[in-house]
PDB file of N, CA and C in Angstrom:
ATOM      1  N   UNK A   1      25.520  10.518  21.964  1.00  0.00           N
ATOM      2  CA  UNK A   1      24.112  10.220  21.768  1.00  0.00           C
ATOM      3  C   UNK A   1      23.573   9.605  23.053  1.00  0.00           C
ATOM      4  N   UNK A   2      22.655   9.975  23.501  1.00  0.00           N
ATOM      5  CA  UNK A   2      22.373   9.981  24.847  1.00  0.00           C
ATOM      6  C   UNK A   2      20.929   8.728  24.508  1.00  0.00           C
ATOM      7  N   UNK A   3      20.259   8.318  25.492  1.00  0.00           N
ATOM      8  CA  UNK A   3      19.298   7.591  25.237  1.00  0.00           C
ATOM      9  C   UNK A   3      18.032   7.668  24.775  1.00  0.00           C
ATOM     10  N   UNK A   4      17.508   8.996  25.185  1.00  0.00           N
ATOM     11  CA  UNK A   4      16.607   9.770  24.814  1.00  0.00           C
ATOM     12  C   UNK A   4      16.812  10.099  23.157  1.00  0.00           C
ATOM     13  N   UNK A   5      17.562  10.589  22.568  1.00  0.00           N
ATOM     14  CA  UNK A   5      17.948  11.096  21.260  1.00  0.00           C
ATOM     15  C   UNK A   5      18.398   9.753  20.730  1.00  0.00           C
ATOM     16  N   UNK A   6      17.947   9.021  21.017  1.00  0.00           N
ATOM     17  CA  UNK A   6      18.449   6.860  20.520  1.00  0.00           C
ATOM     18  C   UNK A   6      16.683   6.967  20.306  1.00  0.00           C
ATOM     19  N   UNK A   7      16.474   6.966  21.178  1.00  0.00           N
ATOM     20  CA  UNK A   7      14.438   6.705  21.542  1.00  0.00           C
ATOM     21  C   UNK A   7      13.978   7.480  20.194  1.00  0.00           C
ATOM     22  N   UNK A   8      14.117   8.865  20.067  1.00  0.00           N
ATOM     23  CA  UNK A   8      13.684   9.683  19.179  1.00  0.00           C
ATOM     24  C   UNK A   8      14.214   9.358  17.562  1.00  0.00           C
ATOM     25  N   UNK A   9      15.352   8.638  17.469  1.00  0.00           N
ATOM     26  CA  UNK A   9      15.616   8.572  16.457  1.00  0.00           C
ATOM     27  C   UNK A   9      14.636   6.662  15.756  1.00  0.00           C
ATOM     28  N   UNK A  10      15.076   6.122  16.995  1.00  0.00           N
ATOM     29  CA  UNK A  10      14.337   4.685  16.596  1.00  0.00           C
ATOM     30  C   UNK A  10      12.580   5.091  16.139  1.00  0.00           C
ATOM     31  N   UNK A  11      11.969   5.804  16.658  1.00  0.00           N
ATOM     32  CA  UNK A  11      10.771   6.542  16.555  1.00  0.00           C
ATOM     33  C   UNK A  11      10.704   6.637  15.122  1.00  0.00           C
ATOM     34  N   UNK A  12      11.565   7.321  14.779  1.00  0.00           N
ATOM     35  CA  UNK A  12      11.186   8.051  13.042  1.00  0.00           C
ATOM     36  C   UNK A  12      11.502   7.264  12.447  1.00  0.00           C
ATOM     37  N   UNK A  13      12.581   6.314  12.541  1.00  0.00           N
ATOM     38  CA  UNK A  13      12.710   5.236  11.712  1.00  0.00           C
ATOM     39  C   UNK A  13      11.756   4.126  11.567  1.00  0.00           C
ATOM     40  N   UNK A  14      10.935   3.434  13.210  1.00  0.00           N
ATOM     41  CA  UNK A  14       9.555   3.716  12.541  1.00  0.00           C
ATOM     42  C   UNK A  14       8.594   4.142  12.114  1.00  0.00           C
ATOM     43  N   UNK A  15       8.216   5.366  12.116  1.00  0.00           N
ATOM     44  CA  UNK A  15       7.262   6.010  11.587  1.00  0.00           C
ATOM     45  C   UNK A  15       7.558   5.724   9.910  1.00  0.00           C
ATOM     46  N   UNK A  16       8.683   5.935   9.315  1.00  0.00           N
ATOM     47  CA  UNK A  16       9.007   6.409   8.323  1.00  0.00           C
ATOM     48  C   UNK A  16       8.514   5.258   7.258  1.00  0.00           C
ATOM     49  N   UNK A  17       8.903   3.449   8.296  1.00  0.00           N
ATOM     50  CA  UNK A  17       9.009   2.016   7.826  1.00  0.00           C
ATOM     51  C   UNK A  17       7.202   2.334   7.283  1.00  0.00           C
ATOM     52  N   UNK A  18       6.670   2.833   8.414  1.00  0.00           N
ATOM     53  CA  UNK A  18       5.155   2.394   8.767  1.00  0.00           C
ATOM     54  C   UNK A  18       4.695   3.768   7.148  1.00  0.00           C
ATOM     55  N   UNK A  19       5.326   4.866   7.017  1.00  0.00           N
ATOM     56  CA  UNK A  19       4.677   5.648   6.513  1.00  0.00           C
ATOM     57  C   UNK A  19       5.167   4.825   5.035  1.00  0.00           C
ATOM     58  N   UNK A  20       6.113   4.029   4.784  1.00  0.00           N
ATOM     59  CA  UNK A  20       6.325   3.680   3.756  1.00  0.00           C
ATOM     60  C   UNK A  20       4.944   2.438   3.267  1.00  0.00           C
ATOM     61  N   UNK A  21       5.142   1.527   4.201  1.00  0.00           N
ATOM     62  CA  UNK A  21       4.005   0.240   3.936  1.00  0.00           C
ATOM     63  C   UNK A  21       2.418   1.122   3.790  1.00  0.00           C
ATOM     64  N   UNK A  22       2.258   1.890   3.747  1.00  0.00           N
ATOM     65  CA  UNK A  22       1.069   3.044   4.207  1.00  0.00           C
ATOM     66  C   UNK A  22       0.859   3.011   2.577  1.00  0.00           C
ATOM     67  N   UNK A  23       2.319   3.819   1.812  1.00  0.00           N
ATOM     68  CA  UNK A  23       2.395   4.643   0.659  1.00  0.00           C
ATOM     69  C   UNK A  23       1.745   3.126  -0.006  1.00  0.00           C
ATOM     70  N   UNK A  24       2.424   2.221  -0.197  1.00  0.00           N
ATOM     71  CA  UNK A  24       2.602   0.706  -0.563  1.00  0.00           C
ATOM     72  C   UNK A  24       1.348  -0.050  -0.586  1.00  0.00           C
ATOM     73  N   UNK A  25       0.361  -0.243   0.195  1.00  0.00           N
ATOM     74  CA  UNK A  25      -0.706  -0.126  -0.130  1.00  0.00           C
ATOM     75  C   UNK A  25      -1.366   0.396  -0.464  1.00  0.00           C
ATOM     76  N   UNK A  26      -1.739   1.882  -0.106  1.00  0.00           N
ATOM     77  CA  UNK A  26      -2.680   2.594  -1.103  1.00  0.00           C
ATOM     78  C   UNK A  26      -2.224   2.963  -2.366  1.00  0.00           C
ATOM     79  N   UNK A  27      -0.993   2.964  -2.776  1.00  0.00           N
ATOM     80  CA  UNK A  27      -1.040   3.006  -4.519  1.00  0.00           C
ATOM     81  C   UNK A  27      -1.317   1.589  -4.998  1.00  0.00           C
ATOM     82  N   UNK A  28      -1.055   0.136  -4.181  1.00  0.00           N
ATOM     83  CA  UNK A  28      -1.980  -1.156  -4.662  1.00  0.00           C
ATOM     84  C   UNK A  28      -3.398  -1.048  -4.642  1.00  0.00           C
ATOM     85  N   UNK A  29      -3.324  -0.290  -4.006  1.00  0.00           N
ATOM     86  CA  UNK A  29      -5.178  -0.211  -4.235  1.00  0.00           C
ATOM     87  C   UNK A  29      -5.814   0.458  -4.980  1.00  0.00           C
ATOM     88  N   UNK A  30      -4.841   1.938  -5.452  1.00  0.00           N
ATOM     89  CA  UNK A  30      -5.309   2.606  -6.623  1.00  0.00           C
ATOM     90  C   UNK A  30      -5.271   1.620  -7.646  1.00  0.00           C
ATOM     91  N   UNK A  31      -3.984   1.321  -8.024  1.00  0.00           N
ATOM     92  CA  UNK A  31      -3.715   0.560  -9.234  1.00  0.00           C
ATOM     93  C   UNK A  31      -4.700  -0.281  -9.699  1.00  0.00           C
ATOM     94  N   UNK A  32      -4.982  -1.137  -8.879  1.00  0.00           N
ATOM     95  CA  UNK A  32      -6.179  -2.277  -8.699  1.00  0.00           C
ATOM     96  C   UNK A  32      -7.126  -1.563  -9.820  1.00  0.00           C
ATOM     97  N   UNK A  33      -8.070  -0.511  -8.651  1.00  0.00           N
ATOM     98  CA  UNK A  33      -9.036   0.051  -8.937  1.00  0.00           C
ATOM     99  C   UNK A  33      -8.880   0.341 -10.186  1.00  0.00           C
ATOM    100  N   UNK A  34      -7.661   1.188 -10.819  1.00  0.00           N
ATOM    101  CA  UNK A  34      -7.837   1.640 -12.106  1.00  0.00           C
ATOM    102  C   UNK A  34      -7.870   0.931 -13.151  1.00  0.00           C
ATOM    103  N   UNK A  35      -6.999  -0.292 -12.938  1.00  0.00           N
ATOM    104  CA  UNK A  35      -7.292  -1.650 -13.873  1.00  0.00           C
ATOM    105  C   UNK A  35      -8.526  -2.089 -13.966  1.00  0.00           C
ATOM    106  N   UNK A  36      -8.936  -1.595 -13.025  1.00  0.00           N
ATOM    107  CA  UNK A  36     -10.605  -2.529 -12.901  1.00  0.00           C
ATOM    108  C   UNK A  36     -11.708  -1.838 -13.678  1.00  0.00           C
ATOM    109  N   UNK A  37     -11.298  -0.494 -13.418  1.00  0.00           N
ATOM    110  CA  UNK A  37     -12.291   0.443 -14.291  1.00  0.00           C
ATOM    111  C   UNK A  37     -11.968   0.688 -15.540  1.00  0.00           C
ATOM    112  N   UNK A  38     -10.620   0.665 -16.188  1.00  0.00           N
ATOM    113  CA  UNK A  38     -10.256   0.443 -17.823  1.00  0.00           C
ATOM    114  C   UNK A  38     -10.668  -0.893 -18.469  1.00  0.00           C
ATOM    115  N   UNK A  39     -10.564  -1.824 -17.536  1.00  0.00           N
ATOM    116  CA  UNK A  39     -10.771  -3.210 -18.407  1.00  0.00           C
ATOM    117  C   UNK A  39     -12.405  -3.656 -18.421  1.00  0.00           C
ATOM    118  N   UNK A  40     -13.087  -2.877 -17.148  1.00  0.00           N
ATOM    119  CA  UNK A  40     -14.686  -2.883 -17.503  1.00  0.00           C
ATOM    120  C   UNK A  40     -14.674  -4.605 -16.786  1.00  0.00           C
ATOM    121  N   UNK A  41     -15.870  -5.209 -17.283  1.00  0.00           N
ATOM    122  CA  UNK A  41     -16.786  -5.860 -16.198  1.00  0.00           C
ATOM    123  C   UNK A  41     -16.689  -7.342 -17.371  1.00  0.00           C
ATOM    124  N   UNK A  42     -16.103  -6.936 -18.556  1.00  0.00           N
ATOM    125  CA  UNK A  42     -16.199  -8.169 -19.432  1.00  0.00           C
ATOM    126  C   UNK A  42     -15.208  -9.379 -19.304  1.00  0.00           C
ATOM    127  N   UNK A  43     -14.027  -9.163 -18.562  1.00  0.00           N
ATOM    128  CA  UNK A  43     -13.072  -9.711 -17.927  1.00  0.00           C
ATOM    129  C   UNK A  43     -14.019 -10.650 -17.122  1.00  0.00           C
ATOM    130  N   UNK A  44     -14.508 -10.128 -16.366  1.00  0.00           N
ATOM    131  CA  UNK A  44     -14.650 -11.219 -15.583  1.00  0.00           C
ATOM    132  C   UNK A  44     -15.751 -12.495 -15.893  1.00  0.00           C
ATOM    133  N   UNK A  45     -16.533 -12.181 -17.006  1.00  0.00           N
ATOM    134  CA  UNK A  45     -18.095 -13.048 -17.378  1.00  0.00           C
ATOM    135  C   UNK A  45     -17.087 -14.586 -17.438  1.00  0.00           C
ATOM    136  N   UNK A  46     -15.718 -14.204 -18.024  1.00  0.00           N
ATOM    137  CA  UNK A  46     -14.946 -15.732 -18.247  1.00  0.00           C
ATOM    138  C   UNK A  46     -14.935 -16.417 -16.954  1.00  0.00           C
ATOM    139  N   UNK A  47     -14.916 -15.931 -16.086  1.00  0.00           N
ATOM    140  CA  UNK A  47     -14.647 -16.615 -14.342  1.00  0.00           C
ATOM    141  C   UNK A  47     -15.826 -17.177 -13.863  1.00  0.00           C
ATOM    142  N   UNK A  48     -16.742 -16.535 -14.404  1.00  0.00           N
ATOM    143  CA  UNK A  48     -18.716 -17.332 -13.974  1.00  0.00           C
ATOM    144  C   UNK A  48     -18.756 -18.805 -14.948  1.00  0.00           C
ATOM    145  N   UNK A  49     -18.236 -18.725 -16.273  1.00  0.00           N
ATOM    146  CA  UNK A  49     -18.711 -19.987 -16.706  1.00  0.00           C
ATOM    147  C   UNK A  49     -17.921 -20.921 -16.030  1.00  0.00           C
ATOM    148  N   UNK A  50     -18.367 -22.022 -16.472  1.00  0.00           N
ATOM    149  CA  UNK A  50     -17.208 -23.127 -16.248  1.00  0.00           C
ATOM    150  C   UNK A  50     -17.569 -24.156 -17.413  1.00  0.00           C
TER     151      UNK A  50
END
Protein backbone atom coordinates (compact mmCIF):
# COMPACT_ATOMS: atom_id res chain seq x y z
CA UNK A 1 0.00 0.00 0.00
CA UNK A 2 1.70 2.86 -1.23
CA UNK A 3 0.81 6.44 0.08
CA UNK A 4 -1.32 7.63 -2.41
CA UNK A 5 -3.81 4.48 -2.10
CA UNK A 6 -3.45 5.34 2.12
CA UNK A 7 -4.67 9.12 0.96
CA UNK A 8 -7.54 7.58 -1.14
CA UNK A 9 -8.61 5.23 1.25
CA UNK A 10 -8.51 7.80 4.44
CA UNK A 11 -10.73 10.00 1.91
CA UNK A 12 -13.70 7.55 1.81
CA UNK A 13 -13.53 6.78 5.18
CA UNK A 14 -14.24 10.29 5.54
CA UNK A 15 -16.63 10.89 3.22
CA UNK A 16 -18.50 7.88 4.37
CA UNK A 17 -18.17 9.31 8.53
CA UNK A 18 -19.47 12.73 6.95
CA UNK A 19 -22.16 10.91 4.63
CA UNK A 20 -23.26 9.10 7.74
CA UNK A 21 -23.74 12.37 10.26
CA UNK A 22 -25.53 13.83 6.91
CA UNK A 23 -28.07 10.59 6.96
CA UNK A 24 -28.31 11.37 11.01
CA UNK A 25 -29.55 14.57 10.83
CA UNK A 26 -31.85 14.73 8.20
CA UNK A 27 -33.91 11.74 9.37
CA UNK A 28 -33.82 14.01 12.98
CA UNK A 29 -35.30 16.46 11.21
CA UNK A 30 -37.84 14.46 9.41
CA UNK A 31 -38.84 12.78 12.54
CA UNK A 32 -39.20 16.10 14.35
CA UNK A 33 -41.30 17.45 11.63
CA UNK A 34 -43.58 14.49 11.53
CA UNK A 35 -44.21 14.50 15.25
CA UNK A 36 -44.99 17.97 14.93
CA UNK A 37 -47.54 17.62 12.29
CA UNK A 38 -49.41 14.41 13.96
CA UNK A 39 -49.55 15.95 17.36
CA UNK A 40 -50.91 19.42 15.82
CA UNK A 41 -50.42 22.82 17.59
CA UNK A 42 -52.42 21.79 20.92
CA UNK A 43 -49.26 20.48 22.57
CA UNK A 44 -47.88 23.36 22.78
CA UNK A 45 -50.88 26.08 24.22
CA UNK A 46 -49.49 24.13 27.71
CA UNK A 47 -45.93 25.93 27.28
CA UNK A 48 -47.64 29.68 26.84
CA UNK A 49 -49.47 29.48 30.17
CA UNK A 50 -47.76 29.63 33.24
Amino acid sequence: MNIESFREAVEQVGLAIDAGGVLIIVLGILLAAARGLLRGRSDAAGYASL
